[in-house]
C-alpha atoms as a PDB file:
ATOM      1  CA  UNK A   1       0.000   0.000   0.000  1.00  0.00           C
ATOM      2  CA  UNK A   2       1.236   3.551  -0.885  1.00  0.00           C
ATOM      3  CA  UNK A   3       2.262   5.665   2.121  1.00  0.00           C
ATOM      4  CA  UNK A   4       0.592   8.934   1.513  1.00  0.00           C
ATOM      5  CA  UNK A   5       2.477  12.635   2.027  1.00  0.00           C
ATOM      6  CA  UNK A   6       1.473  14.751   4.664  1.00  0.00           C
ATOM      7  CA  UNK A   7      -0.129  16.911   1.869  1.00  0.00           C
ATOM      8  CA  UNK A   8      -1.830  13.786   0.006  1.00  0.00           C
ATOM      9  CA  UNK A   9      -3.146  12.535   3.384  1.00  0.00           C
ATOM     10  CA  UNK A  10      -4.745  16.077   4.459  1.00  0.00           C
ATOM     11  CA  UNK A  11      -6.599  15.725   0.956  1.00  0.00           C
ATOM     12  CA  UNK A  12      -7.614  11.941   1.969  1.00  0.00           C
ATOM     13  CA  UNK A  13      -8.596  11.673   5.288  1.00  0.00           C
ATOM     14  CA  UNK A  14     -12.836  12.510   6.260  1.00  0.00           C
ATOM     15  CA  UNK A  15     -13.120  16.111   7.098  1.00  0.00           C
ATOM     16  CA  UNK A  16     -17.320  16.980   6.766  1.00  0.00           C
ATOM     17  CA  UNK A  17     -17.276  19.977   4.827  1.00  0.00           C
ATOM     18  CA  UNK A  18     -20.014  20.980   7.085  1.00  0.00           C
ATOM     19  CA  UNK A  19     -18.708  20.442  10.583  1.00  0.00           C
ATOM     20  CA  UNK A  20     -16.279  21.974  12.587  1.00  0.00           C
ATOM     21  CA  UNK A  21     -12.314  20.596  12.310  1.00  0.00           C
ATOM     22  CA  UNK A  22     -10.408  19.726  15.308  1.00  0.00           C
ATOM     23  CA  UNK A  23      -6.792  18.772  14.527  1.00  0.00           C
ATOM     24  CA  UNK A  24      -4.786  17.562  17.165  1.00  0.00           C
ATOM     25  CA  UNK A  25      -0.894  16.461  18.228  1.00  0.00           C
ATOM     26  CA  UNK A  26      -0.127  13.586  20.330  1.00  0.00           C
ATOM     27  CA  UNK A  27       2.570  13.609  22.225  1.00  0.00           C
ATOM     28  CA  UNK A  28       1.983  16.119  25.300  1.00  0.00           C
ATOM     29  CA  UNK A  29      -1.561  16.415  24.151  1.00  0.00           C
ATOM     30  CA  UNK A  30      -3.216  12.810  24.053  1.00  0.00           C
ATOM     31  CA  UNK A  31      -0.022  10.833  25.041  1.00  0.00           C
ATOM     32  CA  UNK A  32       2.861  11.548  28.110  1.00  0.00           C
ATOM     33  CA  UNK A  33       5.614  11.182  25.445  1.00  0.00           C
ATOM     34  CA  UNK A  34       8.428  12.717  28.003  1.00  0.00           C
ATOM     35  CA  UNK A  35       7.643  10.300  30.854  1.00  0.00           C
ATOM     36  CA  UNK A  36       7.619   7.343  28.234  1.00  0.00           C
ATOM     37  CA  UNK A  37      10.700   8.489  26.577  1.00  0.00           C
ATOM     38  CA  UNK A  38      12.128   9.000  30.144  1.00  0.00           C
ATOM     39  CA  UNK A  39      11.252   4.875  30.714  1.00  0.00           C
ATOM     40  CA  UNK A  40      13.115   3.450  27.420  1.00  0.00           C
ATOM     41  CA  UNK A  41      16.286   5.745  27.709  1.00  0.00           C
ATOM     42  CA  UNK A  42      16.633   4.200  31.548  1.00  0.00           C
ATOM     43  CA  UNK A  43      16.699   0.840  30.204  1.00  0.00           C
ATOM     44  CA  UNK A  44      19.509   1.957  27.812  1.00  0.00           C
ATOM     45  CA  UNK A  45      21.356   2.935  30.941  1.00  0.00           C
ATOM     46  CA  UNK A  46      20.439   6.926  30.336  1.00  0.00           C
ATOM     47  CA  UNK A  47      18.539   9.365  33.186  1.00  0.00           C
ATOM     48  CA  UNK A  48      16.777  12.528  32.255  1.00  0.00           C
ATOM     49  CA  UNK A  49      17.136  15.637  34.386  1.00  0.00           C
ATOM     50  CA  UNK A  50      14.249  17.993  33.265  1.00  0.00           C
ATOM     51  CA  UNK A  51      15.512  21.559  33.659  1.00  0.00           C
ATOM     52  CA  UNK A  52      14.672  22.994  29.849  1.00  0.00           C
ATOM     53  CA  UNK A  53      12.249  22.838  27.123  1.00  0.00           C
ATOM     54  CA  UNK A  54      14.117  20.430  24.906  1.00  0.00           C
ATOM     55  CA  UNK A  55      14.201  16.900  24.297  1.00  0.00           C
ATOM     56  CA  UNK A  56      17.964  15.847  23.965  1.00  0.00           C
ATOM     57  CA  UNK A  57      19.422  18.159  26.197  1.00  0.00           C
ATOM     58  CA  UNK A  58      17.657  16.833  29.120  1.00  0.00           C
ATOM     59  CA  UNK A  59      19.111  12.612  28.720  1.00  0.00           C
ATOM     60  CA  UNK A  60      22.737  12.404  29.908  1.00  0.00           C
ATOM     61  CA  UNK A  61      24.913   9.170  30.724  1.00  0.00           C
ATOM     62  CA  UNK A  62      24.626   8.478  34.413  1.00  0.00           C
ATOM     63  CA  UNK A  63      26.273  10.235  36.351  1.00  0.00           C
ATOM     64  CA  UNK A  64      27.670  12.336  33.533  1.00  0.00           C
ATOM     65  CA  UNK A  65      27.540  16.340  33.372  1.00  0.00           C
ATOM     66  CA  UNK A  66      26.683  17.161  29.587  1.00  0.00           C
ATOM     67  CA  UNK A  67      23.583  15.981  28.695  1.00  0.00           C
ATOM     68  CA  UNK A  68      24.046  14.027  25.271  1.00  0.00           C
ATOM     69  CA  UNK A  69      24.951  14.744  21.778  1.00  0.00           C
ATOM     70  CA  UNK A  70      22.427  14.821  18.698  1.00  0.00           C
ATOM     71  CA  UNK A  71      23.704  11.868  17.163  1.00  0.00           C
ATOM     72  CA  UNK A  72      22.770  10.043  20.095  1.00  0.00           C
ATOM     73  CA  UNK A  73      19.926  11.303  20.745  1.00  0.00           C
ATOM     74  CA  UNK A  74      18.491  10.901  17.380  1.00  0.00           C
ATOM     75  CA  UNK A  75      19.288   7.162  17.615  1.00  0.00           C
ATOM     76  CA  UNK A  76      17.571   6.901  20.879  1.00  0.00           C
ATOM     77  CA  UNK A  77      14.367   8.692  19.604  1.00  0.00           C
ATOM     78  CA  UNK A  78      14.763   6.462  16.424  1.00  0.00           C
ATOM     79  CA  UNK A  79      14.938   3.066  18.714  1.00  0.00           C
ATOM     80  CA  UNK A  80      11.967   4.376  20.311  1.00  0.00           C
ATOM     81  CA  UNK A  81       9.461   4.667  17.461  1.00  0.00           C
ATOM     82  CA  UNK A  82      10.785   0.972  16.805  1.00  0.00           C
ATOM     83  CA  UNK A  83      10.538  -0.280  20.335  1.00  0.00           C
ATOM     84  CA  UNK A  84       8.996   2.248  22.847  1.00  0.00           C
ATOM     85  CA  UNK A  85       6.292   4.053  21.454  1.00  0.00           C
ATOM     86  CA  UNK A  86       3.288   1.630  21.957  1.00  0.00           C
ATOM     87  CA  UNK A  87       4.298   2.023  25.782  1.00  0.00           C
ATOM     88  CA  UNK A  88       3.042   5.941  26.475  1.00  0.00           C
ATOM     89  CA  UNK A  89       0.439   6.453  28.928  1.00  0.00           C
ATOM     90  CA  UNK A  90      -2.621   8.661  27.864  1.00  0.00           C
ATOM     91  CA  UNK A  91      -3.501  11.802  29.269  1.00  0.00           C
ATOM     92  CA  UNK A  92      -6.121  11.696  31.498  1.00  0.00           C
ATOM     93  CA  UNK A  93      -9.261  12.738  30.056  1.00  0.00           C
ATOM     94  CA  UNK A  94      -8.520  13.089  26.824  1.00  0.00           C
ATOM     95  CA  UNK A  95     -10.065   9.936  25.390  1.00  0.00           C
ATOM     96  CA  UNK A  96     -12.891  11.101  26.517  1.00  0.00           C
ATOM     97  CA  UNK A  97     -13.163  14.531  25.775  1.00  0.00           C
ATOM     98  CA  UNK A  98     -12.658  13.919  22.077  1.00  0.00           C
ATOM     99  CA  UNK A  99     -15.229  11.445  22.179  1.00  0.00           C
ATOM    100  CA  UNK A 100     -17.511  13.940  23.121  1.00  0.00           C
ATOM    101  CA  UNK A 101     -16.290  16.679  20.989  1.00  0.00           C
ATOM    102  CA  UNK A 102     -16.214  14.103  17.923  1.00  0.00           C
ATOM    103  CA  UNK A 103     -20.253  14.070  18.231  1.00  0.00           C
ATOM    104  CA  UNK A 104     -20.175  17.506  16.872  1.00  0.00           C
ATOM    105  CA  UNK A 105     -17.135  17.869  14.661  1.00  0.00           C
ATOM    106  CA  UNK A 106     -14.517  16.210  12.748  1.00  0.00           C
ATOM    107  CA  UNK A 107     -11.120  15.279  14.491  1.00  0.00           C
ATOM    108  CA  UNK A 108      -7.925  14.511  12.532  1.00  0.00           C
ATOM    109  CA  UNK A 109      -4.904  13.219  14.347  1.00  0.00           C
ATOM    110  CA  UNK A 110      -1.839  14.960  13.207  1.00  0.00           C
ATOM    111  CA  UNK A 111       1.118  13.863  14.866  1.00  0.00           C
ATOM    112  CA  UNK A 112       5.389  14.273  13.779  1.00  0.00           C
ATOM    113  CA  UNK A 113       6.930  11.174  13.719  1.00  0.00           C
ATOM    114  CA  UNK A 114       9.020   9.245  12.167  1.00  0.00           C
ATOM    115  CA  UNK A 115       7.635   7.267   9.140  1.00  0.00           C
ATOM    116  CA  UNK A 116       9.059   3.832  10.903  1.00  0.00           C
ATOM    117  CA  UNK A 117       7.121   4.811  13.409  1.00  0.00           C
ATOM    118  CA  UNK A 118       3.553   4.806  11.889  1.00  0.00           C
ATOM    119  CA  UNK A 119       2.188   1.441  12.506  1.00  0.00           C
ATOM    120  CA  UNK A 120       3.019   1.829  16.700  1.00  0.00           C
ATOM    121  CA  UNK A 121       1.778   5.521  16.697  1.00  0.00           C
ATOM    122  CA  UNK A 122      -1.652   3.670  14.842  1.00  0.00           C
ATOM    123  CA  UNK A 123      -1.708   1.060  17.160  1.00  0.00           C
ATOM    124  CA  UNK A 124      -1.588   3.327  20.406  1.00  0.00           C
ATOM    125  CA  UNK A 125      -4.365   5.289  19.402  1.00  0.00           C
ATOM    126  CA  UNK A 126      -6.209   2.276  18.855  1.00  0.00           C
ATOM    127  CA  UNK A 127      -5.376   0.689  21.332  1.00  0.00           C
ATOM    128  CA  UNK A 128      -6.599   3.813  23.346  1.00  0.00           C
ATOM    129  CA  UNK A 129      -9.677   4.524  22.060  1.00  0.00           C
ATOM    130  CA  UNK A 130      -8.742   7.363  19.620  1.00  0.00           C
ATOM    131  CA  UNK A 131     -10.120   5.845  16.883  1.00  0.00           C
ATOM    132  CA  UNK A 132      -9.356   9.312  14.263  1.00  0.00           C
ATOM    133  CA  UNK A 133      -7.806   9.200  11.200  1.00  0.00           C
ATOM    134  CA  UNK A 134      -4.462   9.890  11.436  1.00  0.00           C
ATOM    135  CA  UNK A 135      -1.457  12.272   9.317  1.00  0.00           C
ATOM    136  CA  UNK A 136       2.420  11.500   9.921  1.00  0.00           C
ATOM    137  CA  UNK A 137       3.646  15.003   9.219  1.00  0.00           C
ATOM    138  CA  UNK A 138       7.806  15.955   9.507  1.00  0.00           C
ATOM    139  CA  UNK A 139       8.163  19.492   9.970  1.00  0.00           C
ATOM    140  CA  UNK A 140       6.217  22.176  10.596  1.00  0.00           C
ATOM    141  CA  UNK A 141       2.447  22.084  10.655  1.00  0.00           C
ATOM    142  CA  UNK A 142       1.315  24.432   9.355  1.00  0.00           C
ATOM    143  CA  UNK A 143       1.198  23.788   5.992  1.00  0.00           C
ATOM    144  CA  UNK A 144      -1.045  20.757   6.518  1.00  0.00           C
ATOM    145  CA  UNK A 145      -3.565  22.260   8.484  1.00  0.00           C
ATOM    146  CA  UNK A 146      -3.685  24.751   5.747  1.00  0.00           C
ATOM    147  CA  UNK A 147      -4.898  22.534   3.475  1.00  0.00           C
ATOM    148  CA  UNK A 148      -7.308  20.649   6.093  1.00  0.00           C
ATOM    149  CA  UNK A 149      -9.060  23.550   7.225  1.00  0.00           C
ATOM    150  CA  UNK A 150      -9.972  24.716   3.329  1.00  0.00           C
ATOM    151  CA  UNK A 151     -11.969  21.583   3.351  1.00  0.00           C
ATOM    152  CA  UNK A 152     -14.394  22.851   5.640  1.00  0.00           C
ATOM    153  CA  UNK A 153     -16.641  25.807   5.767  1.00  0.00           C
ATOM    154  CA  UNK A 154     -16.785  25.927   9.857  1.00  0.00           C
ATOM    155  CA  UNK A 155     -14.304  26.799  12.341  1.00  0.00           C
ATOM    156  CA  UNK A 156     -10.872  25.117  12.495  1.00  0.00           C
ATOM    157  CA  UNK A 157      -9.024  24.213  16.006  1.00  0.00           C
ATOM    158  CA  UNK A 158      -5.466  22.591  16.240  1.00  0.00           C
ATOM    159  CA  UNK A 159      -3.879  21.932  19.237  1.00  0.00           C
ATOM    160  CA  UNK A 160      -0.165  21.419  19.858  1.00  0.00           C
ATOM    161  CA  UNK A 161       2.430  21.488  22.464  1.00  0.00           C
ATOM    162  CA  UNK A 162       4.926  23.482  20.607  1.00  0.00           C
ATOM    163  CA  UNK A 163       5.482  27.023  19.686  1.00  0.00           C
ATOM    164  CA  UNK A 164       6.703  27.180  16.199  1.00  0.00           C
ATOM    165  CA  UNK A 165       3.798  24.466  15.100  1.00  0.00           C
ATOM    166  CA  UNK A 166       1.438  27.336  16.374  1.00  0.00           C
ATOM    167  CA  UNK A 167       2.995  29.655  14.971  1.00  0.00           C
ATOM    168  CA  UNK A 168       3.507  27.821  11.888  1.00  0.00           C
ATOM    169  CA  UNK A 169      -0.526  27.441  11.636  1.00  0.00           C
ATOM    170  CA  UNK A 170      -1.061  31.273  12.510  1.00  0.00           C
ATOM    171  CA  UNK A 171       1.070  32.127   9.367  1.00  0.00           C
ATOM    172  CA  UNK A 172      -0.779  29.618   7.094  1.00  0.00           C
ATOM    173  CA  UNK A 173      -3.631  29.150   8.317  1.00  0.00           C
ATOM    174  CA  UNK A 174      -4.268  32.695  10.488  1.00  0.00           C
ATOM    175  CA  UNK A 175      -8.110  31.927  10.688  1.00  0.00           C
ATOM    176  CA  UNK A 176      -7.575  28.482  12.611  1.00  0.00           C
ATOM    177  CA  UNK A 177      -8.318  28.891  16.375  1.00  0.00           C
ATOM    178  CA  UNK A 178      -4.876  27.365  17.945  1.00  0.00           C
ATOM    179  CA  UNK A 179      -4.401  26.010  21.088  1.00  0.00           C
ATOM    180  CA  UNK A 180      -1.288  25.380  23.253  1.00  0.00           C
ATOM    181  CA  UNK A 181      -1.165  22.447  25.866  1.00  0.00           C
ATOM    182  CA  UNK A 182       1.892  20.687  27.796  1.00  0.00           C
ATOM    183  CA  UNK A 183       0.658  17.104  29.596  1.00  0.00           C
ATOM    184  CA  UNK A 184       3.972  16.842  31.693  1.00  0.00           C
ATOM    185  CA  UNK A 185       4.001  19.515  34.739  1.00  0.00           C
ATOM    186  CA  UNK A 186       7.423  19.578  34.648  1.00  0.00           C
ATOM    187  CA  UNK A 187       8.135  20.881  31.655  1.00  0.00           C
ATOM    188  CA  UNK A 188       5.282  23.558  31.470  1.00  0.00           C
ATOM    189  CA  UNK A 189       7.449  26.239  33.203  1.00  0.00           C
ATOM    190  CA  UNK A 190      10.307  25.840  30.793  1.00  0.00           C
ATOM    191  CA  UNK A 191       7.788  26.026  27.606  1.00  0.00           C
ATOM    192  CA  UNK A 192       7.762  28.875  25.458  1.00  0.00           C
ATOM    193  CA  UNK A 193       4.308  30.199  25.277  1.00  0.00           C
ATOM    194  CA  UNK A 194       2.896  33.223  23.525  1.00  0.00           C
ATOM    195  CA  UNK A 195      -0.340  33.689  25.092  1.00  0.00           C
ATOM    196  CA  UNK A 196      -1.708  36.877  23.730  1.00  0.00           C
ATOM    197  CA  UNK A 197      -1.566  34.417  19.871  1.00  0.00           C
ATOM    198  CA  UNK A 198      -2.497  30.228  20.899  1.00  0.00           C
ATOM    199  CA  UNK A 199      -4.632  29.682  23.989  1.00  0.00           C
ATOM    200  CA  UNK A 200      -3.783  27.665  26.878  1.00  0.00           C
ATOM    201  CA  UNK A 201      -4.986  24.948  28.727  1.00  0.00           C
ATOM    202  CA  UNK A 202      -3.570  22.601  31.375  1.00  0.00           C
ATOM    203  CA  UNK A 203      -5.530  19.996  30.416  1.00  0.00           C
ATOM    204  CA  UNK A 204      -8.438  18.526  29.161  1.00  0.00           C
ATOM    205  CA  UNK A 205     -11.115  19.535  32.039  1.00  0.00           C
ATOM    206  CA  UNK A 206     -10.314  23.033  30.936  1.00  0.00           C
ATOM    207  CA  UNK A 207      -8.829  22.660  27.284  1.00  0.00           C
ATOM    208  CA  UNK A 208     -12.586  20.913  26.633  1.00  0.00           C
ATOM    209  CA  UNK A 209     -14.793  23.407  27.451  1.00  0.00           C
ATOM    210  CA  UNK A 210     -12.540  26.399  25.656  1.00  0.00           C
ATOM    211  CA  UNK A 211     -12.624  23.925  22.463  1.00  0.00           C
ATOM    212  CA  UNK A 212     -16.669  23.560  22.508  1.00  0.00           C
ATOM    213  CA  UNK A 213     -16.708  27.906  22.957  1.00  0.00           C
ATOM    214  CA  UNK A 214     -14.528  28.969  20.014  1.00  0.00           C
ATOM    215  CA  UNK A 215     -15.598  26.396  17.705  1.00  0.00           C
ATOM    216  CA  UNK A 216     -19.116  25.426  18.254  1.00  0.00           C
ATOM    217  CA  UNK A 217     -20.319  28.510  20.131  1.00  0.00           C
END
């Protein structure tokens, strides 16, 4: 079967064309990636010290100083996709929320990943009742959600944990109502956050409600 590009799939997957959009990340928005990342790089006899908003620069060798180098840290996020990733624990509530939210509008799972990586990141949501069709985007984001939300004559939400995917989407798609949350509490004071452009929620008692007023009130 062909694998489809990110722009291919955002022409494929069911978006009504009469029904709000909801496009959403996984990892620190449906999934604790950080705390699940932290698990396999222990096994590889790595620790993670959380005390920036990055990925690499928070693993170092035990009992090491400098956290690790790219190379390394590319191959551990690589092994992961291959060994790890069907091993993240959901974020509470959110299973459920989009349930509910998915009575009244589409939902489209866009996630960055590596292509490897697909059939696990499939399987997860499956596995956790997140039963959305799904986009394997590298890059920024907002390109595809460009081209998702001009399928659609209602409102368009995308949520996200990082900056530059929101800010990606406000430059593409500046009509799309974006959305910042962060799962893991201890990376939420280290996140860069702009406030005043994506709103913010905790989580999904709060990040629910704000969903249901910009896009179906």
């Amino acid at each position: 079967m062909k694998t489809l590009t990110p722009a291919e799939a955002a022409l494929a997957v069911p978006v009504h064309p009469d029904r709000p959009l909801l496009i959403v990340d996984v990892d620190e928005v449906l999934a604790h990636f950080m705390r699940g990342f932290e698990t396999f790089v222990a096994r590889h006899g790595f620790e993670m010290r959380i005390d920036r908003f990055a990925l690499f620069q928070n693993i170092y060798r035990a009992g090491e100083n400098d956290s690790i180098d790219m190379a390394t840290g590319k191959q551990l996020f690589d092994d992961f996709f291959e060994h790890g990733a069907d091993d993240l624990q959901p974020v509470d509530g959110a299973a459920a929320a989009l349930a509910r939210l998915a009575g009244e509008m589409s939902v489209v799972i866009l996630t960055n990943a590596p292509d490897h990586g697909r059939s696990a990141r499939m399987g997860w949501l499956e596995t956790h009742g997140l039963h959305y069709p799904m986009i394997i985007n590298s890059g920024l984001k907002g390109p595809v959600v460009r081209d998702l939300a001009a399928r659609t004559g209602r409102a368009v939400g995308f949520i996200d944990d990082l900056l530059p995917n929101l800010e990606s989407v406000a430059e593409d798609a500046p009509d799309v109502v974006r959305f910042q949350m962060i799962a893991d509490d201890r990376l939420r004071p280290y996140a860069p956050t702009a406030p005043e452009r994506h709103l913010w929620a905790d989580d999904w008692a709060a990040m629910e409600p704000l969903i249901q007023r910009r896009l179906l009130g």
